[in-house]
N, C-alpha and C. Protein backbone atom coordinates (compact mmCIF):
# COMPACT_ATOMS: atom_id res chain seq x y z
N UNK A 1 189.61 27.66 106.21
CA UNK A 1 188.87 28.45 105.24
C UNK A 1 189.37 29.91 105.29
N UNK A 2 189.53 30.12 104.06
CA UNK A 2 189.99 31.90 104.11
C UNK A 2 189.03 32.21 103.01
N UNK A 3 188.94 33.86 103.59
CA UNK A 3 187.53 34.66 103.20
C UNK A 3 188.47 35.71 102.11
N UNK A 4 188.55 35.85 100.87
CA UNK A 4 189.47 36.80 100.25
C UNK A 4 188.49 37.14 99.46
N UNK A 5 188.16 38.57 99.40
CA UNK A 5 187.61 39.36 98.89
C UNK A 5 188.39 40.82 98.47
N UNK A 6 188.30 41.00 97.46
CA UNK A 6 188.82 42.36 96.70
C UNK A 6 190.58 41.99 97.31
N UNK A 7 191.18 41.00 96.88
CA UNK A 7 192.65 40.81 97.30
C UNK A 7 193.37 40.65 98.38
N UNK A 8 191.81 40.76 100.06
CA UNK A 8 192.04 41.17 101.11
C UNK A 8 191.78 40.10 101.98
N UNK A 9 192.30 39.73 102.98
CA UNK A 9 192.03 38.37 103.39
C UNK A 9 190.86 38.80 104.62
N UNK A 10 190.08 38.83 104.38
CA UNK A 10 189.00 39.18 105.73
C UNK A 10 188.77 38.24 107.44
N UNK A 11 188.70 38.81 108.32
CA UNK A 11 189.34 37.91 109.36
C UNK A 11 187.95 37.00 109.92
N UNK A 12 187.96 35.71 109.90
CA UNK A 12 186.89 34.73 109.69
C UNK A 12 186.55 34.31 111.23
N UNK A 13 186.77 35.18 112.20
CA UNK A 13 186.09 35.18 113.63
C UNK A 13 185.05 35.85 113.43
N UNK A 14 184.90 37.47 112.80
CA UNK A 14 184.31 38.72 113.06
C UNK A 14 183.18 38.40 112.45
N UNK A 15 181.65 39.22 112.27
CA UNK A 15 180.72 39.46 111.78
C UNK A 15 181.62 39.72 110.56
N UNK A 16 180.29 39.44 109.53
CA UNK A 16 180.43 40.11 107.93
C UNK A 16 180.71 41.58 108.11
N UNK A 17 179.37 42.29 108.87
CA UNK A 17 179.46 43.27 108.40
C UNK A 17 181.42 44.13 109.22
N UNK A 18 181.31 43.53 109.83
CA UNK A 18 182.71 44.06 110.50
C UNK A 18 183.85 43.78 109.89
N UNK A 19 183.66 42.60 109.32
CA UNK A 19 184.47 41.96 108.92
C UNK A 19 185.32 42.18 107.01
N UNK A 20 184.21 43.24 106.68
CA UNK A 20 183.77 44.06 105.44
C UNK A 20 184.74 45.17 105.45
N UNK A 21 185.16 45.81 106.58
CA UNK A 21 185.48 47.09 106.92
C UNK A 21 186.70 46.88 106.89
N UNK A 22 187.31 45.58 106.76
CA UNK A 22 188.54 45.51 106.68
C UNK A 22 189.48 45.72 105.27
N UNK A 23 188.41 45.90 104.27
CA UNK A 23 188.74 46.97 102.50
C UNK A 23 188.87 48.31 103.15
N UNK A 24 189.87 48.28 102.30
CA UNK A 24 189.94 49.96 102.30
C UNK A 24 189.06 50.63 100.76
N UNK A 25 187.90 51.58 101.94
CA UNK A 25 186.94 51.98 100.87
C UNK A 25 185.68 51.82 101.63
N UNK A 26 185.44 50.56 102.33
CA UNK A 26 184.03 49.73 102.68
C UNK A 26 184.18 50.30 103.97
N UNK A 27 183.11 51.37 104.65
CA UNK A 27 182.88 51.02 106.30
C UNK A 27 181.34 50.67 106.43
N UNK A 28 181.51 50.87 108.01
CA UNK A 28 179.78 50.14 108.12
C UNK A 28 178.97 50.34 107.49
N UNK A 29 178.53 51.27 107.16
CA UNK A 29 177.21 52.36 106.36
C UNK A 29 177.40 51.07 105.02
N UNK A 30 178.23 51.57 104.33
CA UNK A 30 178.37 50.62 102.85
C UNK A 30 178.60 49.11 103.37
N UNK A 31 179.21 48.17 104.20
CA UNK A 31 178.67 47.26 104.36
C UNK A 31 177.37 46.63 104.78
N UNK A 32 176.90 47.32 105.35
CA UNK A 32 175.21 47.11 105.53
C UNK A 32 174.65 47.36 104.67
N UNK A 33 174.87 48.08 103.40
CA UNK A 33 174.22 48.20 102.32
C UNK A 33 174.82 47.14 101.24
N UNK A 34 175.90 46.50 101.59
CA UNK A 34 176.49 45.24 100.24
C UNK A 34 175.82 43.97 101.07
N UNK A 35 175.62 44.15 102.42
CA UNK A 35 175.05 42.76 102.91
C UNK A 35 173.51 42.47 102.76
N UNK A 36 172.71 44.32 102.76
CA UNK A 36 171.18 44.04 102.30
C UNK A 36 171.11 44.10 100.58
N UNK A 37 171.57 44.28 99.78
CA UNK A 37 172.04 44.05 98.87
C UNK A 37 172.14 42.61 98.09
N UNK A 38 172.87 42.01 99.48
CA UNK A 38 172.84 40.30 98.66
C UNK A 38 172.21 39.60 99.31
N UNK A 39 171.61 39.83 100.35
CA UNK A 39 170.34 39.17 101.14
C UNK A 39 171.47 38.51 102.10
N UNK A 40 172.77 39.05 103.00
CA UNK A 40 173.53 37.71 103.58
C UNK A 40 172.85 38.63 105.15
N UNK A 41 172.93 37.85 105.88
CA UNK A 41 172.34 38.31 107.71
C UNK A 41 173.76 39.09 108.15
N UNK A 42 173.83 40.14 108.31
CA UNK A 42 175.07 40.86 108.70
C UNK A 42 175.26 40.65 109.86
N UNK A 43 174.78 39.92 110.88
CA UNK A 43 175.26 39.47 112.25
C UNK A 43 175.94 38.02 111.61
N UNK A 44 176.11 37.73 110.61
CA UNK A 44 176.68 36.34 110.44
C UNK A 44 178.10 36.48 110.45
N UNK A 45 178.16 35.35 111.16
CA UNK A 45 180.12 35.42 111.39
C UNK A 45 180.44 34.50 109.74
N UNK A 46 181.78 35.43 109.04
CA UNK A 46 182.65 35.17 108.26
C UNK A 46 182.64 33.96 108.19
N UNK A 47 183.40 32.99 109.13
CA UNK A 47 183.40 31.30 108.87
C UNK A 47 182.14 30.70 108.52
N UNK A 48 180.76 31.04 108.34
CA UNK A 48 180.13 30.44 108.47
C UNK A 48 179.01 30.94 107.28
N UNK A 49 179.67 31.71 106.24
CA UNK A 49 179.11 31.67 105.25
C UNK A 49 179.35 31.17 103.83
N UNK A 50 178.43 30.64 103.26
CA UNK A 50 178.49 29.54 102.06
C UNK A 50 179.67 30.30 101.11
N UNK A 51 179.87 29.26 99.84
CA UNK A 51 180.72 29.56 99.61
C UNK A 51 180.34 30.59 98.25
N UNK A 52 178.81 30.51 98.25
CA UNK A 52 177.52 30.86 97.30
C UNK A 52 177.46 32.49 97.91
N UNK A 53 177.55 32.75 98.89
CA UNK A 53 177.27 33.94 99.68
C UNK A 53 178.96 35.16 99.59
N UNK A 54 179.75 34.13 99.68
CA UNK A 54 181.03 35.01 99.34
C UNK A 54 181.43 35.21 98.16
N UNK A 55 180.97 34.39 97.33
CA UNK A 55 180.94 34.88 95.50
C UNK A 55 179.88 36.17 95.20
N UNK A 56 178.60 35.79 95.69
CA UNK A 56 177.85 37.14 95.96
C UNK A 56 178.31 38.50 96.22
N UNK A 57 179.07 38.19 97.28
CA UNK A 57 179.34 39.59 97.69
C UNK A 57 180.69 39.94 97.33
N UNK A 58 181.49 39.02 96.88
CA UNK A 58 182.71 39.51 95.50
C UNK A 58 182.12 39.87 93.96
N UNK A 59 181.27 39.46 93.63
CA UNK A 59 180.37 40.53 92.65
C UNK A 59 180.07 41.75 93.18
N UNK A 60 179.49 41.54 94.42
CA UNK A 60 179.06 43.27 94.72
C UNK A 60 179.95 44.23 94.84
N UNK A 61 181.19 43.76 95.11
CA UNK A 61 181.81 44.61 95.71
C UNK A 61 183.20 44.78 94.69
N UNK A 62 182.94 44.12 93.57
CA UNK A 62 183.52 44.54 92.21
C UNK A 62 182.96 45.75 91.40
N UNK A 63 181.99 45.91 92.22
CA UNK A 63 180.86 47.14 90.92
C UNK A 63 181.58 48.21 91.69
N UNK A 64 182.13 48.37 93.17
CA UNK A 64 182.59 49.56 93.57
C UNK A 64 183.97 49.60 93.59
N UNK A 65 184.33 50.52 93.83
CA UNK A 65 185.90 51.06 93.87
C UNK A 65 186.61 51.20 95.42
N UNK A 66 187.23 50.34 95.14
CA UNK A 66 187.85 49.81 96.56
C UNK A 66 189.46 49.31 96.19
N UNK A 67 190.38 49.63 97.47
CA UNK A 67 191.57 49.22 97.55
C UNK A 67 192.25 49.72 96.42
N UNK A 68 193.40 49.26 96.12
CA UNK A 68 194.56 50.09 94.96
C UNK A 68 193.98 50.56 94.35
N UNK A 69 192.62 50.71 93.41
CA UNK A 69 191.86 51.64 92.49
C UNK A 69 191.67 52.74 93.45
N UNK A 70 191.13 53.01 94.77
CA UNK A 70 190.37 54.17 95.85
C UNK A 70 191.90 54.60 95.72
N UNK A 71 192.77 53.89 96.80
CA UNK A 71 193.56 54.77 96.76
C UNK A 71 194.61 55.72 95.54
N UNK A 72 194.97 54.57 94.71
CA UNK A 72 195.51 55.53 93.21
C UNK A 72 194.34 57.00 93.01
N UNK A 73 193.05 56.68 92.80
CA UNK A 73 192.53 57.37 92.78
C UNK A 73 192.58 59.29 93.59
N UNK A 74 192.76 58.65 95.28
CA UNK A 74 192.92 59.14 96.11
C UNK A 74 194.16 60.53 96.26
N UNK A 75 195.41 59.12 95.71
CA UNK A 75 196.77 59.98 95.70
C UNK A 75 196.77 60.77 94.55
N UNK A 76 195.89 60.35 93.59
CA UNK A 76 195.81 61.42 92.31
C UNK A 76 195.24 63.20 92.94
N UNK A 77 194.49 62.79 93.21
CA UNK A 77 193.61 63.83 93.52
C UNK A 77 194.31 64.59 94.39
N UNK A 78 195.31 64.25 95.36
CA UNK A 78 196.13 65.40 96.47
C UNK A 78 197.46 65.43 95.24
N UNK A 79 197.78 64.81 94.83
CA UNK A 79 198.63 64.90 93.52
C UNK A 79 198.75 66.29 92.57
N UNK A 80 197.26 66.16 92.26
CA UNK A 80 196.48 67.45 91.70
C UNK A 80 196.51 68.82 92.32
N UNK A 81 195.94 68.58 93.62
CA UNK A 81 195.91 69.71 94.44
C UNK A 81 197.64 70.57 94.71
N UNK A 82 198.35 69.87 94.76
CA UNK A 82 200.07 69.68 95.09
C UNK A 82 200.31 71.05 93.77
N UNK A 83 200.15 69.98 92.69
CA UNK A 83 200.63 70.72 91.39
C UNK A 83 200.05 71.94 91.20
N UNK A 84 199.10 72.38 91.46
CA UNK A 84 197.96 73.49 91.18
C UNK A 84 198.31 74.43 92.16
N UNK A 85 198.92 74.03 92.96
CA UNK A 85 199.53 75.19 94.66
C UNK A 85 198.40 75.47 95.06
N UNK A 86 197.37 74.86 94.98
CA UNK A 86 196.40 75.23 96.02
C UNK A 86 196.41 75.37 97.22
N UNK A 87 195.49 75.76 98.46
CA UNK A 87 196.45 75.63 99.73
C UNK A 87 196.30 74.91 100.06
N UNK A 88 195.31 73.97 99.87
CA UNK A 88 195.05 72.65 100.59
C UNK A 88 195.99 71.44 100.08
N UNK A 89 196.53 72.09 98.36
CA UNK A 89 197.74 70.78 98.00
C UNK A 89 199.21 71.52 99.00
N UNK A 90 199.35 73.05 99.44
CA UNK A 90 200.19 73.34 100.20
C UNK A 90 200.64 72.92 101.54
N UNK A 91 199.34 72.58 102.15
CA UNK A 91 199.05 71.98 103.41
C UNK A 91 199.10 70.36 103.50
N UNK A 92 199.20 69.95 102.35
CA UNK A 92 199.41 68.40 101.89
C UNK A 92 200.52 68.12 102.04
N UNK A 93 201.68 68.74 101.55
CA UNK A 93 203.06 68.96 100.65
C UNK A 93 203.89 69.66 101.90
N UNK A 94 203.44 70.58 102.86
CA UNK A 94 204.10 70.36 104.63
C UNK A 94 203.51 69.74 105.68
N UNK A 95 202.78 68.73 105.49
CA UNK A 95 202.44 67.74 106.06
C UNK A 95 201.63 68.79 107.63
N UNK A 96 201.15 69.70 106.86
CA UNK A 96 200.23 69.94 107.71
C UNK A 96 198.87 69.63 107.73
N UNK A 97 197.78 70.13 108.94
CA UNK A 97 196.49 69.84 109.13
C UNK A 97 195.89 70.42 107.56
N UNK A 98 195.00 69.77 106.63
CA UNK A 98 194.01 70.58 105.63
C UNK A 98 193.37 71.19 105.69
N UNK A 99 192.21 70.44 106.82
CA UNK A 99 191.14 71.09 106.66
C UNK A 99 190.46 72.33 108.17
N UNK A 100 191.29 73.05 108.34
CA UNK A 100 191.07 74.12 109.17
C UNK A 100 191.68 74.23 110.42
N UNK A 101 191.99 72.68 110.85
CA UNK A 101 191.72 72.70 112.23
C UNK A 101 193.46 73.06 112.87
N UNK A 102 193.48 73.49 113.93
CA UNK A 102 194.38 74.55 114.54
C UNK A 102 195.64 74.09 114.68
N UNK A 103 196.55 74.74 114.42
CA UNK A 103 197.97 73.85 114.67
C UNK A 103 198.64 74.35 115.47
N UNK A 104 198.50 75.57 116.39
CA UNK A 104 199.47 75.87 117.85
C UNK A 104 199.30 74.60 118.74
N UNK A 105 198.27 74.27 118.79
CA UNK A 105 198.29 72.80 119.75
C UNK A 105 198.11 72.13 118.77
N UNK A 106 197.62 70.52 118.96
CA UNK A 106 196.92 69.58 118.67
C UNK A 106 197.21 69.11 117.39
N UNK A 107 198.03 69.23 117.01
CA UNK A 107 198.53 68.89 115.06
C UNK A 107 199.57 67.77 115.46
N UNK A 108 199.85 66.99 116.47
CA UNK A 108 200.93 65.99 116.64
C UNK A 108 200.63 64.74 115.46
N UNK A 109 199.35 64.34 115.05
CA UNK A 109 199.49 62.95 114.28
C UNK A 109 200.04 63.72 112.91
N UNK A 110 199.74 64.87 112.53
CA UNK A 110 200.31 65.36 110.84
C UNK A 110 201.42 65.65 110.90
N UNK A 111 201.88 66.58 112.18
CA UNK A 111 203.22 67.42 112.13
C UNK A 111 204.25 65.88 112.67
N UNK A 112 203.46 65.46 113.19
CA UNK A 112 204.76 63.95 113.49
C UNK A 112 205.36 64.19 115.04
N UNK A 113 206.46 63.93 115.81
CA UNK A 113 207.12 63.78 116.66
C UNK A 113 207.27 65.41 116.76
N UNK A 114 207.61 65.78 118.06
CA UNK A 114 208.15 67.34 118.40
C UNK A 114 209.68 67.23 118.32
N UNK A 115 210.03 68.26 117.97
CA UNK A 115 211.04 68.07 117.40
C UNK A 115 211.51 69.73 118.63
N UNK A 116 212.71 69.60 119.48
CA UNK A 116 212.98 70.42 120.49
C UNK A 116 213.85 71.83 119.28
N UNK A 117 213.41 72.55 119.85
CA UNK A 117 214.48 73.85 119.23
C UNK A 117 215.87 74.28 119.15
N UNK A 118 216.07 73.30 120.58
CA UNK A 118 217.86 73.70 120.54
C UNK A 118 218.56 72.12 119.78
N UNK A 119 217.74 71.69 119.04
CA UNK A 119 218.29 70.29 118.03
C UNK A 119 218.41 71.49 116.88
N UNK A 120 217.23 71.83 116.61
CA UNK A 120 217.10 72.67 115.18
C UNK A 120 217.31 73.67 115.17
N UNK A 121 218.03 74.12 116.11
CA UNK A 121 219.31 75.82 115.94
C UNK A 121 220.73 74.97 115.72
N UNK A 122 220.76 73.70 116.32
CA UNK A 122 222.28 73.29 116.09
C UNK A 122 222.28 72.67 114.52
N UNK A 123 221.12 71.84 114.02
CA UNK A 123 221.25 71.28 113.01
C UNK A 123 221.63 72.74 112.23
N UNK A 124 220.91 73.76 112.43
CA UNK A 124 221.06 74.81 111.17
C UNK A 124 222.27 75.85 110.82
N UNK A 125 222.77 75.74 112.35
CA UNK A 125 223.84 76.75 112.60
C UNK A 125 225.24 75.63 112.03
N UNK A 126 226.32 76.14 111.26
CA UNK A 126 227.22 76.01 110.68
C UNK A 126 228.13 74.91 112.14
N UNK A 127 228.97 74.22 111.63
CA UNK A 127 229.78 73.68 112.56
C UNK A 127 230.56 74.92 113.14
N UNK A 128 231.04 74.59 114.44
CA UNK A 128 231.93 75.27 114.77
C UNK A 128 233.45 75.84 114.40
N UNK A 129 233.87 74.17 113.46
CA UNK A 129 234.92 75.15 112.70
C UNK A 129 235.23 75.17 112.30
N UNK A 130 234.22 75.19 111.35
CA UNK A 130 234.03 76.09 109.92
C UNK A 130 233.83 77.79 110.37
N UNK A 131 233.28 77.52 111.87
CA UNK A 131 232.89 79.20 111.99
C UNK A 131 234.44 79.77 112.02
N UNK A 132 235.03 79.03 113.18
CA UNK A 132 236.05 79.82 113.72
C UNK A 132 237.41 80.33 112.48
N UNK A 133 236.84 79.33 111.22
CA UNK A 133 238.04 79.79 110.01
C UNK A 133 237.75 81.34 109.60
């Protein structure tokens, strides 16, 4: 039995409600509200709900915006920010931190890998000889 909801194959060990979180769009908060919603027991494990109960909650979860719609949506909107030079589309667009938080330390998941200084004086500085012509 496979559980496919909103295009997504949901993993049929886990609770519903856990098992919900696996859309991009849906976390706990909003799955506990699509599971009281359709009356299903959110401690119920995936395999073991009707086939009446997963049509249910593929209606419900058609009325919201989830997966390739959230995200198109999503990339529009920093899209926007980008074009407008705002600083937060500036901070998008050098793959820096947005929203405030400090970048002398602690910026490794945005800024990516460290990258050593004497790589990026050699990448920038001219070959050698080309200099010496």
């Amino acid at each position: 039995m496979v559980a496919r909801i909103a295009g997504v194959i949901i993993p049929i060990q886990k609770h519903i409600l856990v098992g919900l979180t696996a859309i991009y769009g849906i976390g706990r908060k909003r799955a506990r509200k699509i599971c009281q919603s359709v009356r299903v027991d959110s401690g119920k494990k995936v395999k073991d709900l009707t086939e009446a109960e997963l049509e249910n909650l593929r209606s419900e979860i058609n009325k919201i915006r989830v997966e390739g719609d959230l995200r198109r949506e999503v990339a529009m909107n920093i899209k926007r920010l980008v074009e407008l030079g705002t600083y937060r589309g500036l901070r998008h667009k050098r793959g820096l931190p947005v929203r405030g938080q400090r970048t002398r330390t602690n910026a490794r998941t945005r800024k990516g890998k460290r990258k050593s200084i004497i790589k990026m004086a050699v990448a920038a500085s001219p070959t050698t000889k080309e200099a010496s012509k």
